[in-house]
C-alpha atoms as a PDB file:
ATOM      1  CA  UNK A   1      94.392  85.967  72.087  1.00  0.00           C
ATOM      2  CA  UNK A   2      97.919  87.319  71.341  1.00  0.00           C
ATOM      3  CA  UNK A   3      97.099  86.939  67.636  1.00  0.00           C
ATOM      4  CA  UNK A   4      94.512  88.783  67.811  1.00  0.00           C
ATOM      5  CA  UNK A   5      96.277  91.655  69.904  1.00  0.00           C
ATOM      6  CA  UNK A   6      98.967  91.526  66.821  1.00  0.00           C
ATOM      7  CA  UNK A   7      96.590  92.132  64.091  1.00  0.00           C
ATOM      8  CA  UNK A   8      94.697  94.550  65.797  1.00  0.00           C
ATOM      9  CA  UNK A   9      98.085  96.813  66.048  1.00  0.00           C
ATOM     10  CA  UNK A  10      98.512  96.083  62.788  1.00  0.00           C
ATOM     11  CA  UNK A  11      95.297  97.725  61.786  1.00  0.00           C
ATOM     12  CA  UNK A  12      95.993 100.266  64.276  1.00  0.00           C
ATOM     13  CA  UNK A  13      99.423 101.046  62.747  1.00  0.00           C
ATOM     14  CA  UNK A  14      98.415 101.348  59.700  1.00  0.00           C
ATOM     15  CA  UNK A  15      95.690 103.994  60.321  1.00  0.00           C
ATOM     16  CA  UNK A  16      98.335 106.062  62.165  1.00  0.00           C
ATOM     17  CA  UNK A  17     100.671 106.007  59.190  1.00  0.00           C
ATOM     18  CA  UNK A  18      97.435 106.871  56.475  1.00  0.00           C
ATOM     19  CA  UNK A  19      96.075 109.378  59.022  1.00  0.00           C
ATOM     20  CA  UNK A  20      99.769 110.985  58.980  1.00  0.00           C
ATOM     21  CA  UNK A  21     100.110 111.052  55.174  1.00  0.00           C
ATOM     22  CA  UNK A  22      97.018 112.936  54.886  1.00  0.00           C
ATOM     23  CA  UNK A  23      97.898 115.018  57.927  1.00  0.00           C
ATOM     24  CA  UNK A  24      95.088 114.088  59.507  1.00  0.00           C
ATOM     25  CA  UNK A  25      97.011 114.659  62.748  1.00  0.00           C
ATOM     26  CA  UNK A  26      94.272 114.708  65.558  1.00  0.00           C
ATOM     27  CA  UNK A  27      93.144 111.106  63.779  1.00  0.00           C
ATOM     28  CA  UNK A  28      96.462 110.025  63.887  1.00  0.00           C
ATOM     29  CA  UNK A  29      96.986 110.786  67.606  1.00  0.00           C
ATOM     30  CA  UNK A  30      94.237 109.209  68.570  1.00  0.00           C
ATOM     31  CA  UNK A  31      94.889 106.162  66.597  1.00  0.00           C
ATOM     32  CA  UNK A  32      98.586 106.073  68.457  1.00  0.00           C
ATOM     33  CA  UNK A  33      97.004 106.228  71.588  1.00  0.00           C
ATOM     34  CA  UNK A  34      94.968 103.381  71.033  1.00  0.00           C
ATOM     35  CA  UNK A  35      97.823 101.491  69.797  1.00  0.00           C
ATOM     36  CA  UNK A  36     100.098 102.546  73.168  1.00  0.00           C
ATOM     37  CA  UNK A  37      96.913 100.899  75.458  1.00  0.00           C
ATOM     38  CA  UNK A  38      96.909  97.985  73.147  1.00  0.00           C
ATOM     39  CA  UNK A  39     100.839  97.915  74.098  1.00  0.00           C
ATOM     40  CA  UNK A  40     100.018  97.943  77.753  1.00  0.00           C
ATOM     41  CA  UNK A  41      97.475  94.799  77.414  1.00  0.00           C
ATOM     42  CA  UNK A  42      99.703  92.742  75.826  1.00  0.00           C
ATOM     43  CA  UNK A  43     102.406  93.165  78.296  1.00  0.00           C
ATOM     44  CA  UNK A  44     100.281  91.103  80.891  1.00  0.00           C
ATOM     45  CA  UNK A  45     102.011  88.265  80.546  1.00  0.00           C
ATOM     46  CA  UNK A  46     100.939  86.801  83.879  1.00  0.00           C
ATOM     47  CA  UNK A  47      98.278  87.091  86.301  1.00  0.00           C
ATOM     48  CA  UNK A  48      98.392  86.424  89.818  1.00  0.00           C
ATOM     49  CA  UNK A  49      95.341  85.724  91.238  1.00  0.00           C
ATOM     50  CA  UNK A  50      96.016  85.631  94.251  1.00  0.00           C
ATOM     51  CA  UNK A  51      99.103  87.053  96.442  1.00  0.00           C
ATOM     52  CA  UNK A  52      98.480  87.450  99.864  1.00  0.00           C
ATOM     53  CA  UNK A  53      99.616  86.693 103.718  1.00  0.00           C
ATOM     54  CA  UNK A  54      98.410  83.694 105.529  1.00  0.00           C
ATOM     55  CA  UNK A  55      98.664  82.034 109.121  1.00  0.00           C
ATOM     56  CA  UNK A  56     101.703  80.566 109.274  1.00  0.00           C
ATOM     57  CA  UNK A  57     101.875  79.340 113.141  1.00  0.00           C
ATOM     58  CA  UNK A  58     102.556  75.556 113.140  1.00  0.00           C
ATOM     59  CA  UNK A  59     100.964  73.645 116.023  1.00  0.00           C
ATOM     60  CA  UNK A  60     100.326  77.419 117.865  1.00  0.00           C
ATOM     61  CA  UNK A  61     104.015  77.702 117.712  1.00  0.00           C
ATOM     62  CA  UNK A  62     105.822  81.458 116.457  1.00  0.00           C
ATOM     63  CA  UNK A  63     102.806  83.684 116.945  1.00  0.00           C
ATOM     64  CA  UNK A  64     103.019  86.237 114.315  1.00  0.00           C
ATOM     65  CA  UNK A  65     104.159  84.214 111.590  1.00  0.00           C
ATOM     66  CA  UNK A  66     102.781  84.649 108.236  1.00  0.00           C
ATOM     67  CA  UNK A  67     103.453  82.602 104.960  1.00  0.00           C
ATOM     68  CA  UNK A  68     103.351  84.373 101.556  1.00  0.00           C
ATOM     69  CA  UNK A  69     100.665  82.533  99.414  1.00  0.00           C
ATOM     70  CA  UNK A  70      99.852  83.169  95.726  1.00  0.00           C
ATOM     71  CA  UNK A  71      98.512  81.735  92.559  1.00  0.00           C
ATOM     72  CA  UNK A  72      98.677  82.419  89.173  1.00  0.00           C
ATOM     73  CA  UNK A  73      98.228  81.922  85.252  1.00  0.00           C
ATOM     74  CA  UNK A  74     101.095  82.141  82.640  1.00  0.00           C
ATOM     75  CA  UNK A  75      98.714  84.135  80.141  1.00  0.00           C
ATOM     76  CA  UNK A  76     101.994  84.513  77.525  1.00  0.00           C
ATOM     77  CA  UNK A  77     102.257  82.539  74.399  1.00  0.00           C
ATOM     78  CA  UNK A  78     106.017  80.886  75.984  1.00  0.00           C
ATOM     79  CA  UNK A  79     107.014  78.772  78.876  1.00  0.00           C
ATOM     80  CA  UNK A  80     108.486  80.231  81.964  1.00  0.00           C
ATOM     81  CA  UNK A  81     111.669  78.766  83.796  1.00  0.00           C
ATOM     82  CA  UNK A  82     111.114  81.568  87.052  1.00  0.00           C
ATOM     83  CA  UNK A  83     108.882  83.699  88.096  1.00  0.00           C
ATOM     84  CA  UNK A  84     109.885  86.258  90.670  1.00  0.00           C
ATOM     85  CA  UNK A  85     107.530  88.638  92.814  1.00  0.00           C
ATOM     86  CA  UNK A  86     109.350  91.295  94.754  1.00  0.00           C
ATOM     87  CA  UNK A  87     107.185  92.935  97.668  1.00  0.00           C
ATOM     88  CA  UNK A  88     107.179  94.501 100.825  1.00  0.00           C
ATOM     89  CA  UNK A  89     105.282  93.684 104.088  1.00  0.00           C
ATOM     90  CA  UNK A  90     103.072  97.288 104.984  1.00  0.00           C
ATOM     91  CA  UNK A  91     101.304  97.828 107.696  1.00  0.00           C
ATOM     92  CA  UNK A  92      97.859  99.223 108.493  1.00  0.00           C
ATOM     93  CA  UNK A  93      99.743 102.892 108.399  1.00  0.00           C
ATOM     94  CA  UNK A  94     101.777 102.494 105.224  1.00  0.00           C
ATOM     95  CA  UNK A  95     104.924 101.915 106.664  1.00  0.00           C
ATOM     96  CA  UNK A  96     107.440  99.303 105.769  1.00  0.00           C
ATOM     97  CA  UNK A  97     108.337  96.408 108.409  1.00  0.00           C
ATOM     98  CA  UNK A  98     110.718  93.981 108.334  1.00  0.00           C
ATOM     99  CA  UNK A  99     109.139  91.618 110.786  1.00  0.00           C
ATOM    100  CA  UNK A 100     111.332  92.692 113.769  1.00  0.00           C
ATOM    101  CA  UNK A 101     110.824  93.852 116.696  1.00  0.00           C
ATOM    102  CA  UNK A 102     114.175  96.279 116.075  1.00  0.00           C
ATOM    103  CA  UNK A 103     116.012  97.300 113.692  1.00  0.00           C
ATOM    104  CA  UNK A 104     118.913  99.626 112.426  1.00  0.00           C
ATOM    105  CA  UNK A 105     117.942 103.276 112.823  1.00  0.00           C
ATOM    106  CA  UNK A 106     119.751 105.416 109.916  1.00  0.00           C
ATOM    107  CA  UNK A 107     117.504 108.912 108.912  1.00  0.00           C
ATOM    108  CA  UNK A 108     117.341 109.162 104.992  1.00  0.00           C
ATOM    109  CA  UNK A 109     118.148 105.185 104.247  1.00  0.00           C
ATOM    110  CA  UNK A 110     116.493 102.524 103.209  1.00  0.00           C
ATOM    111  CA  UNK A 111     117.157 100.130 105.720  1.00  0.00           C
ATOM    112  CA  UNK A 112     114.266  97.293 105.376  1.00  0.00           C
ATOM    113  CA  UNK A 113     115.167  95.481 102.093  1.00  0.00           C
ATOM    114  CA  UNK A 114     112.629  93.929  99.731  1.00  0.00           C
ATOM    115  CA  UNK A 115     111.199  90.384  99.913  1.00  0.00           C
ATOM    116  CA  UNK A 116     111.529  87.676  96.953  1.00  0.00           C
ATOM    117  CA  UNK A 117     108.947  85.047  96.221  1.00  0.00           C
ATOM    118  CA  UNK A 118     110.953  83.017  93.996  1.00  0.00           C
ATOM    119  CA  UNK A 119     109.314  80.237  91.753  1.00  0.00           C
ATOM    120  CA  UNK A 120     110.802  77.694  89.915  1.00  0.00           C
ATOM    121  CA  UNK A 121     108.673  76.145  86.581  1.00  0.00           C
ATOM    122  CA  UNK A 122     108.650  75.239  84.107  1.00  0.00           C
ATOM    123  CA  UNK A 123     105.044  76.664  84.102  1.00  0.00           C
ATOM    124  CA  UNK A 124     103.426  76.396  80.582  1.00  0.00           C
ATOM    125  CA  UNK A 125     101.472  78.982  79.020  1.00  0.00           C
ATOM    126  CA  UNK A 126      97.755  78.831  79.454  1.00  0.00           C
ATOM    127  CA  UNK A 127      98.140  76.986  82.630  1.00  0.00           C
ATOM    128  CA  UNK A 128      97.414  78.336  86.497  1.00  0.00           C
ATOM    129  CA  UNK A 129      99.550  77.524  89.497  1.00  0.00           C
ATOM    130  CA  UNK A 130      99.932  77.937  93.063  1.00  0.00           C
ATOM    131  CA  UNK A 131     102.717  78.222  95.138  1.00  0.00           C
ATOM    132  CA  UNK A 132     103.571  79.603  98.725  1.00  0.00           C
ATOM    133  CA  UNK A 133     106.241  80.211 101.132  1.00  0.00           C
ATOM    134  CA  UNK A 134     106.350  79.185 105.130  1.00  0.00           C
ATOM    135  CA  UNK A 135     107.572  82.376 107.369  1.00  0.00           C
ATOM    136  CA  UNK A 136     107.531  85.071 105.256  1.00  0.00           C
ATOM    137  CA  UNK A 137     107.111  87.475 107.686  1.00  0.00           C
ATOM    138  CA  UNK A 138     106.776  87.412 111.959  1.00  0.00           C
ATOM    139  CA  UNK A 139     104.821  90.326 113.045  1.00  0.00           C
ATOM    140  CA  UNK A 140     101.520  90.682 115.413  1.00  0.00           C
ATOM    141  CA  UNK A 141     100.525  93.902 114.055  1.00  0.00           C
ATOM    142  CA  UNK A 142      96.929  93.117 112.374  1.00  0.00           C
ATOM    143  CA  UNK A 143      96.708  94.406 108.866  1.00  0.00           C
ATOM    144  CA  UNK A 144      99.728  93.671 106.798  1.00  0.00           C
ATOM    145  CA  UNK A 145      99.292  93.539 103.170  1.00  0.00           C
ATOM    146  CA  UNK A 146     102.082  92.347 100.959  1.00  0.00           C
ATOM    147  CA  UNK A 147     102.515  94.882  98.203  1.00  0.00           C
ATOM    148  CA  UNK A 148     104.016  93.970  94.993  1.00  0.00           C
ATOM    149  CA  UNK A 149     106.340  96.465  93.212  1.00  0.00           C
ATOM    150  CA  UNK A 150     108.130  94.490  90.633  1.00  0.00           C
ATOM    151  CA  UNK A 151     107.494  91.296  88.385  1.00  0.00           C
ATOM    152  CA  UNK A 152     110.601  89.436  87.135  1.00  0.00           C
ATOM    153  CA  UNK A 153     109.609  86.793  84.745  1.00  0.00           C
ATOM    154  CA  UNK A 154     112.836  84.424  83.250  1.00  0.00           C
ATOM    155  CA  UNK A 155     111.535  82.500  80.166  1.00  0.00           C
ATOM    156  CA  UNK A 156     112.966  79.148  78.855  1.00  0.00           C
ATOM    157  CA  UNK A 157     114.796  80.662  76.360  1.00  0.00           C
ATOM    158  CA  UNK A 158     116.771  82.726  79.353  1.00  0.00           C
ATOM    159  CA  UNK A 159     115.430  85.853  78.374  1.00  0.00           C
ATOM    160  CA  UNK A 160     114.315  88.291  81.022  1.00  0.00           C
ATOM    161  CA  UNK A 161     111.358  90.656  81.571  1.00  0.00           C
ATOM    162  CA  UNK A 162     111.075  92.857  84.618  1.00  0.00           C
ATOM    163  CA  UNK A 163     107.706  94.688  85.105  1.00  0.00           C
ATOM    164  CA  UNK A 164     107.193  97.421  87.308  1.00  0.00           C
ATOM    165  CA  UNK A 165     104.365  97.613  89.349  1.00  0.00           C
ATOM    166  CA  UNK A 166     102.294 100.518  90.562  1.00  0.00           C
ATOM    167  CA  UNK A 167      99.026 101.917  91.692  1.00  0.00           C
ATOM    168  CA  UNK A 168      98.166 102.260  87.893  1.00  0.00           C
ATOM    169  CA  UNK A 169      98.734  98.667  86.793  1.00  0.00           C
ATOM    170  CA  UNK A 170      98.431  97.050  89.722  1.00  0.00           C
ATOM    171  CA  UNK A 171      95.176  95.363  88.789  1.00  0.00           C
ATOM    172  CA  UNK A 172      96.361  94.448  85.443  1.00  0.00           C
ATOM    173  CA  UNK A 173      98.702  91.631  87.314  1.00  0.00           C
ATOM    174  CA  UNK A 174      96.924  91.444  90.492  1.00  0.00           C
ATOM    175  CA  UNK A 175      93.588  92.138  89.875  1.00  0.00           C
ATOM    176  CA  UNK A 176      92.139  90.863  93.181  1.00  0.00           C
ATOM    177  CA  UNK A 177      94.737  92.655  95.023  1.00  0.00           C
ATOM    178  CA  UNK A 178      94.506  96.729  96.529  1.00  0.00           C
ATOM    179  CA  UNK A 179      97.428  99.034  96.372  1.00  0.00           C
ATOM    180  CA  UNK A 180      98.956 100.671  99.788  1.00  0.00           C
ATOM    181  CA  UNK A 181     101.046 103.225  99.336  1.00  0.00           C
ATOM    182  CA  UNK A 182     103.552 102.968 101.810  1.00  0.00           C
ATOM    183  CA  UNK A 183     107.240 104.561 103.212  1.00  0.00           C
ATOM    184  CA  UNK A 184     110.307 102.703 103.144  1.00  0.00           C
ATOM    185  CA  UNK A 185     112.038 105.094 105.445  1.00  0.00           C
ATOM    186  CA  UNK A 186     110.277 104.073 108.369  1.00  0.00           C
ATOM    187  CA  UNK A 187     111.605 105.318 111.357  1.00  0.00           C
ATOM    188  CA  UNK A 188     110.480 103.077 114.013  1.00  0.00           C
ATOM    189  CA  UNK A 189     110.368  99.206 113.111  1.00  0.00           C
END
């Protein structure tokens, strides 16, 4: 698959560059577009199938409690050492929680910091995975979504790639999942 996404910019290169020399310029901008979505699918180096809360409440014990469950595929050509999904906990109304009842009150901060699913590998490329994480998050309010907003993915070779995530590409890494937009400034936790 990635060798064919190579030679297709390839081809896609080169009619920018012969649509340029014969200033052909609305050709070429089309071509360059086509070669900057091209860009955006081979930067999909994972997909995560699945990345969602769960009952967490062992023998009826901590009511509210809520593991962090996800699987996924290592859809690059390389082996990962870590994969890392940073995320926040939203509620039905798009606000933030930390899974407290209180919390520290400060107008125009960002008091409620991000969670971390962190996954060791190695996880080899091709391959699909699961992994999950007990008490994620204690809260009773119904409708919590986790909602992914970056992507840190540590190859073998200890190179790093952090991807964004937003309502535009969230379903190009979590295709199964819905986007929330939500407020980290939440007054009241």
């Amino acid at each position: 698959m990635k060798k064919i996404l190579v030679l297709a910019a390839m081809g896609i290169l080169n009619c920018v560059r012969a649509c340029l020399r014969s200033a052909n310029l609305k050709r070429a901008l089309v071509c360059s577009c086509l070669l900057a979505a091209l860009a955006t699918a081979a930067e999909a180096q994972v997909e995560i199938s699945k990345f969602k809360f769960g009952k967490d409440e062992p023998f009826g014990m901590y009511p509210g409690r809520k593991m962090i469950d996800m699987k996924f595929k290592n859809t690059s050509d390389r082996a990962m050492k870590y994969l890392k999904v940073h995320y926040y906990a939203v509620n039905a109304v798009g606000d933030v929680v930390s899974g407290r009842d209180e919390g520290l009150r400060e107008p125009g901060k960002e008091y409620i910091k991000p969670k971390t699913l962190d996954c060791m590998g190695p996880f080899e490329p091709g391959k699909q995975y699961s992994r999950w994480a007990s008490g994620a998050i204690t809260t009773q309010q119904k409708g919590t979504l986790a909602v992914p907003f970056e992507v840190e993915i540590i190859y073998m070779e200890n190179d790093t790639t952090r991807i964004r995530i937003n309502k535009e590409n969230l379903r190009q890494f979590f295709p199964k999942n819905e986007w929330r937009d939500y407020n980290r400034y939440n007054e009241q936790l």
